[in-house]
N, C-alpha and C. Protein backbone atom coordinates (compact mmCIF):
# COMPACT_ATOMS: atom_id res chain seq x y z
N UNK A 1 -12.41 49.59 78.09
CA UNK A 1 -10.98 49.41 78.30
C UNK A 1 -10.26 50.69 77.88
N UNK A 2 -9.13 51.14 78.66
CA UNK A 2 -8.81 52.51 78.60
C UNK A 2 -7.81 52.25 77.54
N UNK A 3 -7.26 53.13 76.17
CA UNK A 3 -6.59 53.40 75.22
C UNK A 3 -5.62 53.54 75.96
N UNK A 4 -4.37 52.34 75.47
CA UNK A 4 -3.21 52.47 75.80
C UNK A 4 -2.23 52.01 75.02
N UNK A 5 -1.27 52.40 75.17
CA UNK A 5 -0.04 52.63 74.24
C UNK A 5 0.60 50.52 74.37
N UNK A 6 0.38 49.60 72.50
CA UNK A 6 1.06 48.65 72.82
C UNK A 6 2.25 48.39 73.16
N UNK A 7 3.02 49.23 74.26
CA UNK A 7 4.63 48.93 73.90
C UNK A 7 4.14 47.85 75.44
N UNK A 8 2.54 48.57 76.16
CA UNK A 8 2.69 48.14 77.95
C UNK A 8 1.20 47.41 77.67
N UNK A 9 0.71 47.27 76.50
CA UNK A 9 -0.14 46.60 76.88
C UNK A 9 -1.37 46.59 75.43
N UNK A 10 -2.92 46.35 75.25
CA UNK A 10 -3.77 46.78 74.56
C UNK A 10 -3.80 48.33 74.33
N UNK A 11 -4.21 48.15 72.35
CA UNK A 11 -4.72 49.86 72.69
C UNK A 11 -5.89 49.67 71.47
N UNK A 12 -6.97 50.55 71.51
CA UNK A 12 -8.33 50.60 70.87
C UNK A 12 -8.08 51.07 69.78
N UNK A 13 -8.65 50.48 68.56
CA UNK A 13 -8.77 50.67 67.40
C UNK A 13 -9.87 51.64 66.97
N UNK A 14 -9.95 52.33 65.97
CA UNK A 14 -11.20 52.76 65.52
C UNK A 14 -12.18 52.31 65.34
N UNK A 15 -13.38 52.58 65.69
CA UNK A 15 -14.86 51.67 64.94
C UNK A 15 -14.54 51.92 63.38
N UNK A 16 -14.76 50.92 62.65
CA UNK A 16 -15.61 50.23 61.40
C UNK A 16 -15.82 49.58 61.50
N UNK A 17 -16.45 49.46 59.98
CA UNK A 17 -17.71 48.33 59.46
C UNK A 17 -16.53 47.29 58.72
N UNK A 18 -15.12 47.85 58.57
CA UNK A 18 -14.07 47.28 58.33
C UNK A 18 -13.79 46.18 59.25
N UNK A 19 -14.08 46.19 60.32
CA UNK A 19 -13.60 45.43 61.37
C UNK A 19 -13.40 43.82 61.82
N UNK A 20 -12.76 43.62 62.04
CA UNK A 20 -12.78 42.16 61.48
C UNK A 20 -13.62 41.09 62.90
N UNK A 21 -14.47 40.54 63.02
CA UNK A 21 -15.33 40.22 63.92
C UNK A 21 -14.51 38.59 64.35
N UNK A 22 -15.11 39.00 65.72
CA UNK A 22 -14.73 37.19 66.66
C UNK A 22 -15.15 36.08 66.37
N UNK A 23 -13.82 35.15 66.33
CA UNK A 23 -14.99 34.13 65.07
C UNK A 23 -15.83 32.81 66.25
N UNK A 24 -15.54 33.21 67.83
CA UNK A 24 -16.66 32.83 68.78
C UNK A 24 -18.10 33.49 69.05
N UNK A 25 -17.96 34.91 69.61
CA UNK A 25 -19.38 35.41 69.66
C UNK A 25 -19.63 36.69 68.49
N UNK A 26 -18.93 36.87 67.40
CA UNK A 26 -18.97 37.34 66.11
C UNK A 26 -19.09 39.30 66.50
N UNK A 27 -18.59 39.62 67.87
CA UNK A 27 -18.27 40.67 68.36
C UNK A 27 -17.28 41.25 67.41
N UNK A 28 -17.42 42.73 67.08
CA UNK A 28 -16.43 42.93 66.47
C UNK A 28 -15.52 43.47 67.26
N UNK A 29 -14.18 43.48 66.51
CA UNK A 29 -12.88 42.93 67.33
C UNK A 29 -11.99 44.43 67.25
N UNK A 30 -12.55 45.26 68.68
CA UNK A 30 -12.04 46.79 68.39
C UNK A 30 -10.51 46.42 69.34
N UNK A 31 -9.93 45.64 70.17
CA UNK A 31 -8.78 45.78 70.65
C UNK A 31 -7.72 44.98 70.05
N UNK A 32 -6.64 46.13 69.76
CA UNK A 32 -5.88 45.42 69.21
C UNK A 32 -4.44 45.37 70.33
N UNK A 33 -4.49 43.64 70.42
CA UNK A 33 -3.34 43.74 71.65
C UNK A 33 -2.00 43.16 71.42
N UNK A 34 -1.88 43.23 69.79
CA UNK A 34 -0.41 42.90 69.69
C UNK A 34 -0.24 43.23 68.12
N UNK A 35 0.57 44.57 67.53
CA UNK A 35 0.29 44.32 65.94
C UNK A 35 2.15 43.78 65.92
N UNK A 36 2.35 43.24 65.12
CA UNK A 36 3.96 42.61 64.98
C UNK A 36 4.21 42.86 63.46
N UNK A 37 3.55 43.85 62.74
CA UNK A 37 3.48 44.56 61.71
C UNK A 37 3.39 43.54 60.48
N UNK A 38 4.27 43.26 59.19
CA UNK A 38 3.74 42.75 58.19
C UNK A 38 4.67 41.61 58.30
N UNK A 39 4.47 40.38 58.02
CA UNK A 39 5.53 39.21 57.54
C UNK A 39 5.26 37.73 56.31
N UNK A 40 6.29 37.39 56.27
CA UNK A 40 5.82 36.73 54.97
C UNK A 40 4.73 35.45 55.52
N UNK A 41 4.25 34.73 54.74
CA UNK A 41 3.40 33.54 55.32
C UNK A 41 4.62 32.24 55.61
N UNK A 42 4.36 31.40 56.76
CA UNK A 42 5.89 30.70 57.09
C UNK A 42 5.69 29.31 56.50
N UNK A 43 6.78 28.95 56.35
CA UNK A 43 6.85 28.01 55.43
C UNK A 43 6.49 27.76 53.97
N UNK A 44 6.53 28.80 53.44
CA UNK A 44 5.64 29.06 52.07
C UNK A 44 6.64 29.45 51.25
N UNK A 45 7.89 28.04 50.90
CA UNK A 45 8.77 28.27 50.23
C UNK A 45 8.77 28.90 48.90
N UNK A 46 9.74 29.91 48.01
CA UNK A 46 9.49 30.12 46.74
C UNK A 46 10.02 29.45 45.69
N UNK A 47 9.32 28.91 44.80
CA UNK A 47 9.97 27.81 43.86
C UNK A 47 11.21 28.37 43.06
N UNK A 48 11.84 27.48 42.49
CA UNK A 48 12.84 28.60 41.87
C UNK A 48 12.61 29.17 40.56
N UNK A 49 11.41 28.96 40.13
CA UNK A 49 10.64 29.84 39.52
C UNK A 49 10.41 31.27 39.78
N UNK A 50 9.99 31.63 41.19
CA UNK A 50 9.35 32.26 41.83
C UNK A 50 10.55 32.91 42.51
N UNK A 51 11.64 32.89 42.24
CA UNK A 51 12.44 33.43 43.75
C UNK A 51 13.14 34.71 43.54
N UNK A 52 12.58 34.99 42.48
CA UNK A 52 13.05 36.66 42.41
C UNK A 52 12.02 37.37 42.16
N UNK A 53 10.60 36.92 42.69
CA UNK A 53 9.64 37.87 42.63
C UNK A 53 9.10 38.30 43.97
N UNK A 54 8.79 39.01 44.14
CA UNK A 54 8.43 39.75 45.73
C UNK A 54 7.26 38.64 46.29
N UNK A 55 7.69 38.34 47.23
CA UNK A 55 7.30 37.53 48.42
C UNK A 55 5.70 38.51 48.86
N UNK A 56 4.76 38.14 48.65
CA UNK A 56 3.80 38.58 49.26
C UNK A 56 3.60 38.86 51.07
N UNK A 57 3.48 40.00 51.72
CA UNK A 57 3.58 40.32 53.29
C UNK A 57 2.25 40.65 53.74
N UNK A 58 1.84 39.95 54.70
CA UNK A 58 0.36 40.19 55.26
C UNK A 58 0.56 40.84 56.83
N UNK A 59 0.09 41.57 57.60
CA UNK A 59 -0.35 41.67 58.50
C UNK A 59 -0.61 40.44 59.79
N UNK A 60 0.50 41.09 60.62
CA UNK A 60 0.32 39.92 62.29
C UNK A 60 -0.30 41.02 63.19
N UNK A 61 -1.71 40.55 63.14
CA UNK A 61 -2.04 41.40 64.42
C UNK A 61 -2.67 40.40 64.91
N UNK A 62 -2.83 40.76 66.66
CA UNK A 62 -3.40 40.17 67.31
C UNK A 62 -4.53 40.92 67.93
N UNK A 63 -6.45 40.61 67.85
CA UNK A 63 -7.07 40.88 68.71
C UNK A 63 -7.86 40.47 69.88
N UNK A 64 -8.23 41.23 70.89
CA UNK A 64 -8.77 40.37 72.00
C UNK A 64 -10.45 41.02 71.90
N UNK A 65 -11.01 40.03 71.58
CA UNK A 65 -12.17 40.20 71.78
C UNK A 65 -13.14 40.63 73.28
N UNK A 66 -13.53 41.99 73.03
CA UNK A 66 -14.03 42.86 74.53
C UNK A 66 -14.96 42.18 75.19
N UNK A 67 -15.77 41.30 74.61
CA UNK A 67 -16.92 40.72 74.65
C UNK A 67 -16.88 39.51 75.19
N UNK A 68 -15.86 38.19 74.25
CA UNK A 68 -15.74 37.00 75.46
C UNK A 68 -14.24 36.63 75.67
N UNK A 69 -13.41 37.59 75.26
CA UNK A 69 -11.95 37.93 75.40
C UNK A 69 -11.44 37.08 75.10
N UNK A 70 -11.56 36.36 73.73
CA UNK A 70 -10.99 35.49 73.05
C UNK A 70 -9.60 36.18 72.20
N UNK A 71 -8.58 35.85 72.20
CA UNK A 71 -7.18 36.41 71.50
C UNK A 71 -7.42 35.37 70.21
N UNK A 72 -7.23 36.20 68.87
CA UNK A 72 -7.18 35.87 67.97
C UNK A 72 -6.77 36.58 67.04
N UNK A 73 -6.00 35.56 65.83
CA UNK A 73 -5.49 36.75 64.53
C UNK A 73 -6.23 37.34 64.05
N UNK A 74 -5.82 38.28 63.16
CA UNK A 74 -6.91 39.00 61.84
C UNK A 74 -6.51 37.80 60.80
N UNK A 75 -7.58 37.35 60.10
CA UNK A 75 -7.62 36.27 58.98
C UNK A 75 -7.53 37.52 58.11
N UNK A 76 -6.12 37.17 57.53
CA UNK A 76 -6.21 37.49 55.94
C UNK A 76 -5.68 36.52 54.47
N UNK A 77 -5.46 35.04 54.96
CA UNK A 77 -6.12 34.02 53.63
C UNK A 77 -6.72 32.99 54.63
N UNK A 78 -7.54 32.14 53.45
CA UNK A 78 -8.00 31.16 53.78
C UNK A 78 -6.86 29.85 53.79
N UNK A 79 -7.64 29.09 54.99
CA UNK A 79 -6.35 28.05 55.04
C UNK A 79 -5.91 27.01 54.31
N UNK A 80 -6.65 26.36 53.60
CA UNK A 80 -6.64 26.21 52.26
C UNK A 80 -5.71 26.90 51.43
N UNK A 81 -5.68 27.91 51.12
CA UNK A 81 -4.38 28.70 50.88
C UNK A 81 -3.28 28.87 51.16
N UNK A 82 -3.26 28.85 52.97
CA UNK A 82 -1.84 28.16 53.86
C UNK A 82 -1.34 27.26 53.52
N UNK A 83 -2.26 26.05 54.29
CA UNK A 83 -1.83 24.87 53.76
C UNK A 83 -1.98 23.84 52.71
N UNK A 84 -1.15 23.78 51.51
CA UNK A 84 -1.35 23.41 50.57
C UNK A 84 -0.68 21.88 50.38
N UNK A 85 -0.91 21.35 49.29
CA UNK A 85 -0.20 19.96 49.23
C UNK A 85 1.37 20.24 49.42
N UNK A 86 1.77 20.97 49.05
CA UNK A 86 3.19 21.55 49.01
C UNK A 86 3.89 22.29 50.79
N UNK A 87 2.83 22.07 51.48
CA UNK A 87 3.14 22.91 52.93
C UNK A 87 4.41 22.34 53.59
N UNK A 88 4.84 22.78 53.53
CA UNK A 88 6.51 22.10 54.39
C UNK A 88 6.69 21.79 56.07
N UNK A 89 5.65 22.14 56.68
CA UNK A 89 6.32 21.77 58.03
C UNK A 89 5.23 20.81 58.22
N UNK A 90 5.34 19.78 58.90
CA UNK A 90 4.56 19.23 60.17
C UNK A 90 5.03 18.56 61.03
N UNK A 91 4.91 18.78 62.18
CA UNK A 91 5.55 18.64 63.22
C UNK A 91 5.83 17.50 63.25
N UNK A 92 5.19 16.35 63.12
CA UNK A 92 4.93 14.91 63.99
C UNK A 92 5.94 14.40 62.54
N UNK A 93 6.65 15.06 61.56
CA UNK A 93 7.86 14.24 60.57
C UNK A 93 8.81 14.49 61.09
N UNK A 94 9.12 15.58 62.54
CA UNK A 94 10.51 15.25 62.29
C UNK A 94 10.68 14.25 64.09
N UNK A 95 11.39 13.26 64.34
CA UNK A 95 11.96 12.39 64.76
C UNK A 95 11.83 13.01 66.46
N UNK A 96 13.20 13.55 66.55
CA UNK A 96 13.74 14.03 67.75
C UNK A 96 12.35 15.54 67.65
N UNK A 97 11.61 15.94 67.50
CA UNK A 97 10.94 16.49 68.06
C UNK A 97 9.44 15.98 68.87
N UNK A 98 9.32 14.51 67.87
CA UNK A 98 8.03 13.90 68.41
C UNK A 98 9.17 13.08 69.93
N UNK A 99 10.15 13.25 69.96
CA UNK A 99 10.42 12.74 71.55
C UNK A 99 10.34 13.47 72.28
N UNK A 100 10.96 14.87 72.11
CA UNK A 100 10.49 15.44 73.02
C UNK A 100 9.26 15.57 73.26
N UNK A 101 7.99 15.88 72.24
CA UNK A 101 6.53 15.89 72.92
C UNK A 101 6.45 14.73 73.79
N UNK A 102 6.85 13.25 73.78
CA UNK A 102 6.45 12.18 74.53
C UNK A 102 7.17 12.51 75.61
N UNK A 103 8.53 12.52 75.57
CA UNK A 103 9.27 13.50 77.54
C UNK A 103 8.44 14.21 77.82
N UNK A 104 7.77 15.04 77.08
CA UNK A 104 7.47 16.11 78.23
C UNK A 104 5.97 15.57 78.36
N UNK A 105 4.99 14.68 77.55
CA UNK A 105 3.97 14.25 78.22
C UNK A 105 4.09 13.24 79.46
N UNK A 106 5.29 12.69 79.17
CA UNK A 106 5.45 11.80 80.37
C UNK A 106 6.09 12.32 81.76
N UNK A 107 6.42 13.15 81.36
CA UNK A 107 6.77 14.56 83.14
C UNK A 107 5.39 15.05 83.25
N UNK A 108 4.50 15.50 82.32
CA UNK A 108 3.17 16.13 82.93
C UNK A 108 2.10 15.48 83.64
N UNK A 109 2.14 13.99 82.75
CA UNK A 109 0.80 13.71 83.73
C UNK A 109 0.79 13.28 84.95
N UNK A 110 1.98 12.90 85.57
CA UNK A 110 2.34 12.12 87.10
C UNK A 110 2.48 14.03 87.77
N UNK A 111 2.67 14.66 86.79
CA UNK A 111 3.39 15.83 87.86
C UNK A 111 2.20 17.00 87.70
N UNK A 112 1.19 17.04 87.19
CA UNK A 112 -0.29 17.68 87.15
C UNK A 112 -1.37 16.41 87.55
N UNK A 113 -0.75 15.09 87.63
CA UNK A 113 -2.10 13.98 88.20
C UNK A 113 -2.86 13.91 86.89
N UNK A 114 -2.77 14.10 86.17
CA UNK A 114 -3.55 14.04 84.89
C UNK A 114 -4.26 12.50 84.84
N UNK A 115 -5.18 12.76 84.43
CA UNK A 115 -6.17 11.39 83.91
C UNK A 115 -7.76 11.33 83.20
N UNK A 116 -8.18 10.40 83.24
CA UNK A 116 -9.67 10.79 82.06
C UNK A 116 -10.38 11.85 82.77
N UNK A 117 -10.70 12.25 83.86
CA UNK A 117 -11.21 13.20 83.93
C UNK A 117 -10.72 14.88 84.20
N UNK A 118 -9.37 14.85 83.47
CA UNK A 118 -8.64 15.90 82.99
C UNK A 118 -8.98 15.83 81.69
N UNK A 119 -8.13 17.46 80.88
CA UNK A 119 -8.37 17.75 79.70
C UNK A 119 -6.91 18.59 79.64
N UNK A 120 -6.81 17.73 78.38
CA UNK A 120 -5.12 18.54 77.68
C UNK A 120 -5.93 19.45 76.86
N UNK A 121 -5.39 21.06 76.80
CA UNK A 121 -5.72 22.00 75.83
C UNK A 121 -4.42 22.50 74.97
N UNK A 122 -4.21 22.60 73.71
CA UNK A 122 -2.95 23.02 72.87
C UNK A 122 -3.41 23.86 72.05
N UNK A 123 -3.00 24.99 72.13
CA UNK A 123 -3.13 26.33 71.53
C UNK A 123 -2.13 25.99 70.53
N UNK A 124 -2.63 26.16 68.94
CA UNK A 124 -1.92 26.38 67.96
C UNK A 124 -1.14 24.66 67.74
N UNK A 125 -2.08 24.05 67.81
CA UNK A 125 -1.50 22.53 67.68
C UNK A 125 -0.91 21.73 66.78
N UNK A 126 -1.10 22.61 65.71
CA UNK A 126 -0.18 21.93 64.45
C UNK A 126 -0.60 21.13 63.92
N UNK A 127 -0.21 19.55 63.81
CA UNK A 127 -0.86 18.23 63.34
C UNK A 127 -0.76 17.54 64.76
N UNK A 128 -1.68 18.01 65.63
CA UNK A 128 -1.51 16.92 66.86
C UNK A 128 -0.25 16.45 67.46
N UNK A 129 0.94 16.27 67.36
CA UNK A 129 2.32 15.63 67.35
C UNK A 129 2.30 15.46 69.26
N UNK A 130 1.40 16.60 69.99
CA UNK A 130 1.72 16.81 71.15
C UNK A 130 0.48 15.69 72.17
N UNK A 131 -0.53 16.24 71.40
CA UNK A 131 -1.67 15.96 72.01
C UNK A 131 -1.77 14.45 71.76
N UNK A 132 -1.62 13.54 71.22
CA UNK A 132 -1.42 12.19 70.78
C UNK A 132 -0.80 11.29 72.13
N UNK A 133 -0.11 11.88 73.02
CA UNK A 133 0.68 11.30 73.95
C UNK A 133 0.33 11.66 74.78
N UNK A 134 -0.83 12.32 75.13
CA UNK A 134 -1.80 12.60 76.22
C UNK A 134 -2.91 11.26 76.21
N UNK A 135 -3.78 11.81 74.53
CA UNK A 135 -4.97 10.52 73.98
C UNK A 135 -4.53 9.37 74.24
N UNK A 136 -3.56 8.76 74.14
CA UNK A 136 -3.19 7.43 74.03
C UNK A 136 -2.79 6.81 75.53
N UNK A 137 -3.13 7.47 76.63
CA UNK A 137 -3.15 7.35 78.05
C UNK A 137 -4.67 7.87 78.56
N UNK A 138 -5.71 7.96 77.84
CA UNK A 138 -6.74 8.18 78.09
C UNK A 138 -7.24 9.46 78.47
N UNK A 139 -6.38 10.29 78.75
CA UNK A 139 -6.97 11.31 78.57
C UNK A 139 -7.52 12.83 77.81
N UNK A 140 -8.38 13.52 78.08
CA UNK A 140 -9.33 13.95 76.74
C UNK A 140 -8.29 15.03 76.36
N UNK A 141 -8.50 15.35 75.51
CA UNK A 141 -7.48 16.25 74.43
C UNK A 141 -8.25 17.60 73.56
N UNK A 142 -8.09 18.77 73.63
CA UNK A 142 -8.77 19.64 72.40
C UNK A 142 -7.67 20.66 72.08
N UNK A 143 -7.53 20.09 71.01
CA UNK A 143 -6.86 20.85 69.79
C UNK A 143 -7.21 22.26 69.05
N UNK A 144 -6.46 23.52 69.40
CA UNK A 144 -7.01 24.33 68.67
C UNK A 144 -5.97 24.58 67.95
């Protein structure tokens, strides 16, 4: 893949042994096709203990794996660490957002024909909130 500038697209990273590998075919992960530079972790309120001490900033990059061109972050905590008993969002608590997931499952499947031998896919799925109103009409669902 030819080195190109991200403002239009992917551009190639250096080889190391630094490199952070695909966590499908464990290729290491030389294209980097989106860095969105450093930001805090979201939803990771500071107690008011905590609220005048510097907010820890990690790295948003995005790579595409050359090998089975899987797009994925660079992991830098474990999720366990994300999400803690204390994690503040999940989707499927607040009200008027689990309606809209059910509107808009109920415009998709008459208007894609959807049925058991379809498959709903949700990139970045949260706690299910979306995919639930697919399952519960029979058809198959995978959550990433």
């Amino acid at each position: 893949m030819p080195d190109l500038d991200l403002t239009v697209g992917a551009k190639m990273v250096p080889s190391s042994s630094a490199l952070p590998r695909c966590r499908h075919c464990e290729a290491p992960l030389t294209t980097l096709f989106a860095d969105l530079g450093a930001t805090p972790v979201a939803n990771d309120y500071l107690t008011s203990k905590r609220r005048y001490d510097a907010e820890p900033f990690y790295p948003l990059k995005a790579f595409v794996c050359g090998t089975c061109r899987l797009v994925q972050l660079q992991d830098f905590r474990r999720s366990d660490e994300l999400f803690r008993e204390d994690y503040a969002y999940f989707s499927s608590v607040s009200t008027s957002w689990l309606a809209h997931a059910q509107h808009y499952a109920d415009q998709m499947v008459p208007h894609f024909d959807l049925g058991p031998a379809s498959q709903v896919v949700e990139v970045a799925s949260n706690d299910g909130y979306l995919l639930q109103y697919f399952k519960e009409r029979g058809i198959p669902v995978l959550s990433i």
